[in-house]
PDB file of N, CA and C in Angstrom:
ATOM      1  N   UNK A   1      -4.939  -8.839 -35.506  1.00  0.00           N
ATOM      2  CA  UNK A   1      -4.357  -9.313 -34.266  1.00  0.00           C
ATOM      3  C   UNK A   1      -5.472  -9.547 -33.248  1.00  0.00           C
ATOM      4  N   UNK A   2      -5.046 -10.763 -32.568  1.00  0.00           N
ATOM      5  CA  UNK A   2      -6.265 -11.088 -31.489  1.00  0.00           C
ATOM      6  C   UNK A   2      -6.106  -9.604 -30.377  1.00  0.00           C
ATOM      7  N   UNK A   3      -7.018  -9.690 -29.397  1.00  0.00           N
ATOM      8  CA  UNK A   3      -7.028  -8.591 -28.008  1.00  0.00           C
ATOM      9  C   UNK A   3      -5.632  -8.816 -27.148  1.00  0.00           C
ATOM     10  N   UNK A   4      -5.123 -10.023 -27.441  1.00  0.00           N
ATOM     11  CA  UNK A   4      -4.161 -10.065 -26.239  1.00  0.00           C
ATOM     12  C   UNK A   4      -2.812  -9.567 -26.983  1.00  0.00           C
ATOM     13  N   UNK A   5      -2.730  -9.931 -28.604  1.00  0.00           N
ATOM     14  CA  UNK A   5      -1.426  -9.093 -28.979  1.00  0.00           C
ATOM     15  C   UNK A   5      -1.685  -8.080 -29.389  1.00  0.00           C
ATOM     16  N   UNK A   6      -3.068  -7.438 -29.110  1.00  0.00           N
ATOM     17  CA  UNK A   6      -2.812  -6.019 -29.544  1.00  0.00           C
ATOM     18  C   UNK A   6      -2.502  -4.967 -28.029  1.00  0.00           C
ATOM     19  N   UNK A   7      -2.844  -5.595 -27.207  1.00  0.00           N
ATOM     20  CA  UNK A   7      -2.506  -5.198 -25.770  1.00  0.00           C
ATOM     21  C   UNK A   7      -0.691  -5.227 -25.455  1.00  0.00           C
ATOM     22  N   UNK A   8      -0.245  -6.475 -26.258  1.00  0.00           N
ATOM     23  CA  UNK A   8       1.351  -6.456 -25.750  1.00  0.00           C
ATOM     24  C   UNK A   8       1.558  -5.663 -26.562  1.00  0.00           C
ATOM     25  N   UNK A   9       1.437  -5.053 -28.383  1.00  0.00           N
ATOM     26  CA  UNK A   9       1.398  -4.014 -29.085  1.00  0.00           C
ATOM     27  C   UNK A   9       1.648  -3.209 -28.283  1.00  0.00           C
ATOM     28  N   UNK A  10       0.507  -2.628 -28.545  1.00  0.00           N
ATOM     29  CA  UNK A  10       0.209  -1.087 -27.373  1.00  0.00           C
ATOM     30  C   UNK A  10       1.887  -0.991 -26.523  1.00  0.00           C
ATOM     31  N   UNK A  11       1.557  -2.177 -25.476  1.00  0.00           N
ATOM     32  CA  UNK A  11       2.418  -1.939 -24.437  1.00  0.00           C
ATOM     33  C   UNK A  11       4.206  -1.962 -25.083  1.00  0.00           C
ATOM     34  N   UNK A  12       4.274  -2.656 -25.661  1.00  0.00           N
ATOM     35  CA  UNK A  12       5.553  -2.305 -26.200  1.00  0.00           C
ATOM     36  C   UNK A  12       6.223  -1.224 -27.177  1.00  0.00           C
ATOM     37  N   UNK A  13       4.922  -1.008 -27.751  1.00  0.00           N
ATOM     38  CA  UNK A  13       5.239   0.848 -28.239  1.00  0.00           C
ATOM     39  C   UNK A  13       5.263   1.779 -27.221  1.00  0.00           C
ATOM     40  N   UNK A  14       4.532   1.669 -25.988  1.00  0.00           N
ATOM     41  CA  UNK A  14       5.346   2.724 -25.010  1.00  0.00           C
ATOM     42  C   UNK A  14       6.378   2.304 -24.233  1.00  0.00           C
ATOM     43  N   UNK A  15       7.198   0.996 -24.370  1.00  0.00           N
ATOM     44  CA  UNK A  15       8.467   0.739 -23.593  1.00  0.00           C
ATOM     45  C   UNK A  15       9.487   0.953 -24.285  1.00  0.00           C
ATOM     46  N   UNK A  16       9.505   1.370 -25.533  1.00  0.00           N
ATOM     47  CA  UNK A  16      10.624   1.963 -26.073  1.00  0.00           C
ATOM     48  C   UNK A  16      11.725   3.147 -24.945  1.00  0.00           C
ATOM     49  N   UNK A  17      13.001   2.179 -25.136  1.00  0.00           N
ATOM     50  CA  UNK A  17      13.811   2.729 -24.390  1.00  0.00           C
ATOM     51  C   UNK A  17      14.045   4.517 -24.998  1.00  0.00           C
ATOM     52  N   UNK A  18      13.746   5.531 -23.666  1.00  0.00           N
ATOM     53  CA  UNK A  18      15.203   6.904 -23.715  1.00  0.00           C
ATOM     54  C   UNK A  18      13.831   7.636 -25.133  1.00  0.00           C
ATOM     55  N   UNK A  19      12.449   7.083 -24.833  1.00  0.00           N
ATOM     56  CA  UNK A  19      11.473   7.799 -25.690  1.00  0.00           C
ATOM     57  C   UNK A  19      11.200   9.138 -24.804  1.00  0.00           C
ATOM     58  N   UNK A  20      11.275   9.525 -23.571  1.00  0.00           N
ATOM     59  CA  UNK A  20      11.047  10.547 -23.415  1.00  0.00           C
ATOM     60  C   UNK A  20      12.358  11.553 -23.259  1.00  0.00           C
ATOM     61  N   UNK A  21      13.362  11.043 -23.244  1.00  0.00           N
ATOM     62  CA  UNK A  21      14.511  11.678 -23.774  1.00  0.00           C
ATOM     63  C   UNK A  21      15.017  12.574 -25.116  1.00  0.00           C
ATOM     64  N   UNK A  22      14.310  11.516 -26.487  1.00  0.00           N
ATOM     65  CA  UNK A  22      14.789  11.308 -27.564  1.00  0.00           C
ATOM     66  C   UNK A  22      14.669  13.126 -28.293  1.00  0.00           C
ATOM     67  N   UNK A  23      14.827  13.887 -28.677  1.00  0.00           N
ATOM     68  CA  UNK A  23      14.286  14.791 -29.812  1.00  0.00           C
ATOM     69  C   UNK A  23      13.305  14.432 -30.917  1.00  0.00           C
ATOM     70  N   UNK A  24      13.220  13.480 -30.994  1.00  0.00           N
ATOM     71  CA  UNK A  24      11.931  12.928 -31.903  1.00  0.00           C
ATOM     72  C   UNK A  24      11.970  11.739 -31.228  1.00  0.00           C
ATOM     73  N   UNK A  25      11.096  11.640 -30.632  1.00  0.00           N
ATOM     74  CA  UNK A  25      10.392   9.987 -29.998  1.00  0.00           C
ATOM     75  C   UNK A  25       9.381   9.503 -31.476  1.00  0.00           C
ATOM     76  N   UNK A  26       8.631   9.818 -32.206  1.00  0.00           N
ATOM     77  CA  UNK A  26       8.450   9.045 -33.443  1.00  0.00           C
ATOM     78  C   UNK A  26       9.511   8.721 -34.165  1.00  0.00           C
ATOM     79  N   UNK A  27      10.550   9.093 -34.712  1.00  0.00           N
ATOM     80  CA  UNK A  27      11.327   8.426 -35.051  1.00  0.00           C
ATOM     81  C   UNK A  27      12.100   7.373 -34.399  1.00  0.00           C
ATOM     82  N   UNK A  28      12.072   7.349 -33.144  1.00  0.00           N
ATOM     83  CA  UNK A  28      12.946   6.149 -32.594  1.00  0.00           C
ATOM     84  C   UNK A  28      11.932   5.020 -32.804  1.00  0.00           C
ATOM     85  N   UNK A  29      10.684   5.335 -32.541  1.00  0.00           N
ATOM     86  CA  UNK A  29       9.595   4.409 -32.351  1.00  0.00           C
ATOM     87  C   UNK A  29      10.053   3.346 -33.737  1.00  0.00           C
ATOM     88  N   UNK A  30       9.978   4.873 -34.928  1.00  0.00           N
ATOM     89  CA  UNK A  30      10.174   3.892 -36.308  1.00  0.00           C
ATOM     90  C   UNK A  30      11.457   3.260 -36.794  1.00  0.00           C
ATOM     91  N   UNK A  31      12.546   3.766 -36.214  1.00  0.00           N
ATOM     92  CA  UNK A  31      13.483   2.358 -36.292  1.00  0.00           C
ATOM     93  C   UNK A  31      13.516   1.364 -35.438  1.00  0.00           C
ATOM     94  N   UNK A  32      13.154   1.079 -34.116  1.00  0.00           N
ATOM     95  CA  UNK A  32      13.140   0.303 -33.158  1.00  0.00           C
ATOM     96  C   UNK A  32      12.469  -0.564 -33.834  1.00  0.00           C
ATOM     97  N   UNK A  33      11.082  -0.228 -34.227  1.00  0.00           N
ATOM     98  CA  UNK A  33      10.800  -1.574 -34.659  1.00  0.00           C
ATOM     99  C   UNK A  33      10.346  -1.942 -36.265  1.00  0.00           C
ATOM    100  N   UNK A  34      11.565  -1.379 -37.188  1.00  0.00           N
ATOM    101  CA  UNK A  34      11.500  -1.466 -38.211  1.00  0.00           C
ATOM    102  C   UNK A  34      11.596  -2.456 -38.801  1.00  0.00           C
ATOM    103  N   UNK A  35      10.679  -2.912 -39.752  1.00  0.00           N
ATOM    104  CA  UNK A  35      10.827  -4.068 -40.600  1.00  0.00           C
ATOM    105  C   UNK A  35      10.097  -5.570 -39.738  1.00  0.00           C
ATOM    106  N   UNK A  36       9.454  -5.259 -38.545  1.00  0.00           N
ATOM    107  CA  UNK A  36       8.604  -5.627 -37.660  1.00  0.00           C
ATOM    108  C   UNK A  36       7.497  -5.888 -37.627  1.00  0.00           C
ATOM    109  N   UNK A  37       6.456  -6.467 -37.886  1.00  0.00           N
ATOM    110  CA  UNK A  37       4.665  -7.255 -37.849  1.00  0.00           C
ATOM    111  C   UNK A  37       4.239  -6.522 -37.012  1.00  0.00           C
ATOM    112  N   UNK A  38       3.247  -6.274 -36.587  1.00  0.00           N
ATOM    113  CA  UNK A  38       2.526  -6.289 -35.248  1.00  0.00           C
ATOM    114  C   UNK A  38       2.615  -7.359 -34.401  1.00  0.00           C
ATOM    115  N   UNK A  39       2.540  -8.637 -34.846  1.00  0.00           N
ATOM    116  CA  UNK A  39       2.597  -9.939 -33.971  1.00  0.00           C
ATOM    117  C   UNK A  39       3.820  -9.985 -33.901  1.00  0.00           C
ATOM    118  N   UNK A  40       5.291  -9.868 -35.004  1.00  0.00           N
ATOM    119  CA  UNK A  40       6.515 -10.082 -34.018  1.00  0.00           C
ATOM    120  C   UNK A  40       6.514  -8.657 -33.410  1.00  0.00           C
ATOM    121  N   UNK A  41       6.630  -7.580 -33.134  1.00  0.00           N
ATOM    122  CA  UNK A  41       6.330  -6.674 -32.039  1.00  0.00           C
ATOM    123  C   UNK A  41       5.965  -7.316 -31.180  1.00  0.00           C
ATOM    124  N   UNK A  42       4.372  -8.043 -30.863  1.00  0.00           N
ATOM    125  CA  UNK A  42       3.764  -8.395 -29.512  1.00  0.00           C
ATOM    126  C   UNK A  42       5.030  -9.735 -28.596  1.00  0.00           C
ATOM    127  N   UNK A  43       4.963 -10.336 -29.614  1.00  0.00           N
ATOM    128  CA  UNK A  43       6.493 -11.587 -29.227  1.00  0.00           C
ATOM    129  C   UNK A  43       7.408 -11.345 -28.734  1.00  0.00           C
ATOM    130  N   UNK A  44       7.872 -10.367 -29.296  1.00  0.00           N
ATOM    131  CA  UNK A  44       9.816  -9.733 -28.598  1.00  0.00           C
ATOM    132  C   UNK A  44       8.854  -9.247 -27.178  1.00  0.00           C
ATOM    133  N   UNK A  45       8.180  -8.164 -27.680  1.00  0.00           N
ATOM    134  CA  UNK A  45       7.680  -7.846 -25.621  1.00  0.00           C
ATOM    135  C   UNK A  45       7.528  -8.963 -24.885  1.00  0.00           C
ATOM    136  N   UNK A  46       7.232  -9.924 -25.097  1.00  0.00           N
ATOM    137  CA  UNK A  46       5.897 -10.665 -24.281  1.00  0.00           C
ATOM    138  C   UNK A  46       7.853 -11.287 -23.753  1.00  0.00           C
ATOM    139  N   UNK A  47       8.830 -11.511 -24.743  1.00  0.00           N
ATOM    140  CA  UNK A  47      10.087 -12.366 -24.656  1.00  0.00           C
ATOM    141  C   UNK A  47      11.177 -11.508 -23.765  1.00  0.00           C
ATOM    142  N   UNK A  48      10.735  -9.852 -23.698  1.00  0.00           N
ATOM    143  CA  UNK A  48      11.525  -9.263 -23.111  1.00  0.00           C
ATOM    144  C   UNK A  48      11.076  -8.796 -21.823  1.00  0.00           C
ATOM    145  N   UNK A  49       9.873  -9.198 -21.266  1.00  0.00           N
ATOM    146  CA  UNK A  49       9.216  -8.950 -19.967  1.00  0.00           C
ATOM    147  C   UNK A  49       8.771  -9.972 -19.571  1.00  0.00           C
ATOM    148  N   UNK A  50       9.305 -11.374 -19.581  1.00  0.00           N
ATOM    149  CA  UNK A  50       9.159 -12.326 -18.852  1.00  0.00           C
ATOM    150  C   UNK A  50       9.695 -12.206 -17.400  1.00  0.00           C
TER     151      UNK A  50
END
C-alpha cells in the first residue's frame, strides 16, 4: 500500500464504532472488517468521512 492508504488504514482501524466499549475490541476489529484488503479498508474510510 502507498503512504496515503496506509494512513486511511491506520485511521480506520481506530474508528471502529463502540471499540472502547466492546469486551474484546480485537474481535470487533476482526469482524468489522472481515474478508476486507487493506486498500478496500482505506476506500470505505476515505467513503465514510467525506
Amino acid at each position: 500500500m502507498d503512504p496515503a492508504d496506509r494512513v486511511a488504514f491506520d485511521s480506520a482501524l481506530g474508528s471502529v464504532g463502540s471499540r472502547r466499549y466492546s469486551a474484546d475490541p480485537e474481535a470487533l476489529l476482526r469482524t468489522t472488517f472481515d474478508g476486507m484488503t487493506g486498500p478496500q479498508i482505506a476506500e470505505d474510510y476515505r467513503r465514510r468521512t467525506r
